[in-house]
Protein backbone atom coordinates (compact mmCIF):
# COMPACT_ATOMS: atom_id res chain seq x y z
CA UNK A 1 0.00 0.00 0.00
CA UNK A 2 1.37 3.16 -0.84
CA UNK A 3 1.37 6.45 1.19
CA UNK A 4 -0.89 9.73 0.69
CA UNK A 5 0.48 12.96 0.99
CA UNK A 6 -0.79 16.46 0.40
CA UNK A 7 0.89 17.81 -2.64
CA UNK A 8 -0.07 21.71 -1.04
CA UNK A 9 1.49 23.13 1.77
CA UNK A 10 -0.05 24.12 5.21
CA UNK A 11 -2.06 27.25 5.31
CA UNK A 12 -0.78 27.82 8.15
CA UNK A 13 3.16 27.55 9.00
CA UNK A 14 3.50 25.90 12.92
CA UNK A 15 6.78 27.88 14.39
CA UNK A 16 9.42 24.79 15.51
CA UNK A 17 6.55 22.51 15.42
CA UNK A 18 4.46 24.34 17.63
CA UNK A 19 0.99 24.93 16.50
CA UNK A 20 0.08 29.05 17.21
CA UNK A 21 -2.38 31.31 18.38
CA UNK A 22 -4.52 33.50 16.24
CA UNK A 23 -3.17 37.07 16.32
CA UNK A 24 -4.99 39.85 18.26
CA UNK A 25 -5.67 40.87 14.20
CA UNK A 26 -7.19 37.71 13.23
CA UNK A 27 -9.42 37.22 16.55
CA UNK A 28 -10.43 41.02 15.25
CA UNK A 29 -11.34 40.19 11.59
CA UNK A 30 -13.27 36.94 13.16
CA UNK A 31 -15.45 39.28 15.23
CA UNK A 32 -16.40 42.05 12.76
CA UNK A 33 -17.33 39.21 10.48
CA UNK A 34 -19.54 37.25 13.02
CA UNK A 35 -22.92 38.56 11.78
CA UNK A 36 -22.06 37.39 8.59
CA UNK A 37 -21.01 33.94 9.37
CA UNK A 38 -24.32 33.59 12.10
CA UNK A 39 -26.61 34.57 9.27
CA UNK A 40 -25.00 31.80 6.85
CA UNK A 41 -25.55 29.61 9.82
CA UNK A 42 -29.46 30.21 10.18
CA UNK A 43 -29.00 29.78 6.04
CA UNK A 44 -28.20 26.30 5.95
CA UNK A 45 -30.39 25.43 9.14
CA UNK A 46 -33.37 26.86 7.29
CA UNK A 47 -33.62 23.85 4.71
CA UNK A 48 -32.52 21.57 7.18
CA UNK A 49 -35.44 21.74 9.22
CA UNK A 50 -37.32 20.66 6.22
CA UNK A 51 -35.21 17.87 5.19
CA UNK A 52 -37.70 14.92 6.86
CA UNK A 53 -41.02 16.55 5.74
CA UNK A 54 -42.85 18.77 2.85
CA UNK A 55 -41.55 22.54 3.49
CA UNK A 56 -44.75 25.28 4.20
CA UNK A 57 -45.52 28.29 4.35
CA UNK A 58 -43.56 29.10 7.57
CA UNK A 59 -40.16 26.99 6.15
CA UNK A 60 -40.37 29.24 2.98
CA UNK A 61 -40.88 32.47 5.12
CA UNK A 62 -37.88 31.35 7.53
CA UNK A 63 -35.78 30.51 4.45
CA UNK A 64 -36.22 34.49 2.99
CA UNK A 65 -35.67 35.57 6.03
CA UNK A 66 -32.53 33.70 6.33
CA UNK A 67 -31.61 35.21 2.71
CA UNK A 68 -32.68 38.90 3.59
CA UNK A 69 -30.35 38.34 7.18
CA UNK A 70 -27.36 36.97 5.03
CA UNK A 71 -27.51 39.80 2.31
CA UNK A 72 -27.85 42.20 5.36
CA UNK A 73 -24.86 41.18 7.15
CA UNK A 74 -22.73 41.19 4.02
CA UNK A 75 -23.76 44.63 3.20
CA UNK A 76 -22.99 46.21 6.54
CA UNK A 77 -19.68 44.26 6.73
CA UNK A 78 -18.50 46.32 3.10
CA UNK A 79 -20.01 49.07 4.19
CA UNK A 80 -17.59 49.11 7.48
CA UNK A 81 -14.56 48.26 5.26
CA UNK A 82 -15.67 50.82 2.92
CA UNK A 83 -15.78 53.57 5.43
CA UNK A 84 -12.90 52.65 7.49
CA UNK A 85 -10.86 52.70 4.54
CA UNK A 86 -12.23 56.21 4.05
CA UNK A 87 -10.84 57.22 6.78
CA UNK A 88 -14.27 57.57 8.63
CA UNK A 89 -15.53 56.25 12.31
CA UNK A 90 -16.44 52.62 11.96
C-alpha cells in the first residue's frame, strides 16, 4: 500500500513545530465578520429543518428571512470596510 500525501502546503506555518495562536488581528477580523457567518448559519439550518417533511408556508418564510439576514450582514460588513478605509468612524 502506498502512502498519501498532500501535494499543497499548510495554510498555516506551525513555528518549531508548535501549532500558534490567532493574532490579536485575526481574533479582530473573526469578530467584525460574526454577523455574517451567524446569518450563513441560520441559512443552511433553514432547509434543514425541512429535510424529513414537505416545506410550508412558515419553512419558505424562515428561508427568505434567512436570505434577507445573510444579504444584510454582508452589506454592513463592506459598508464598514468601505468607510474605514475612508478614513471615517467605523
Amino acid at each position: 500500500m502506498s502512502n498519501i500525501a498532500a501535494r499543497q502546503t499548510a495554510v498555516t506555518v506551525a513555528v518549531d513545530g508548535i501549532d500558534r495562536e490567532p493574532t490579536a488581528a485575526e481574533l479582530d477580523a473573526i469578530e467584525r465578520e460574526m454577523p455574517v457567518i451567524l446569518a450563513g448559519v441560520e441559512l443552511l439550518d433553514a432547509p434543514i429543518i425541512t429535510i424529513d417533511r414537505a416545506p410550508t408556508e412558515l419553512d419558505a418564510r424562515r428561508l427568505r428571512r434567512a436570505r434577507r439576514r445573510v444579504l444584510a450582514a454582508r452589506r454592513a460588513l463592506a459598508n464598514r470596510a468601505a468607510t474605514a478605509q475612508r478614513g471615517g468612524a467605523a
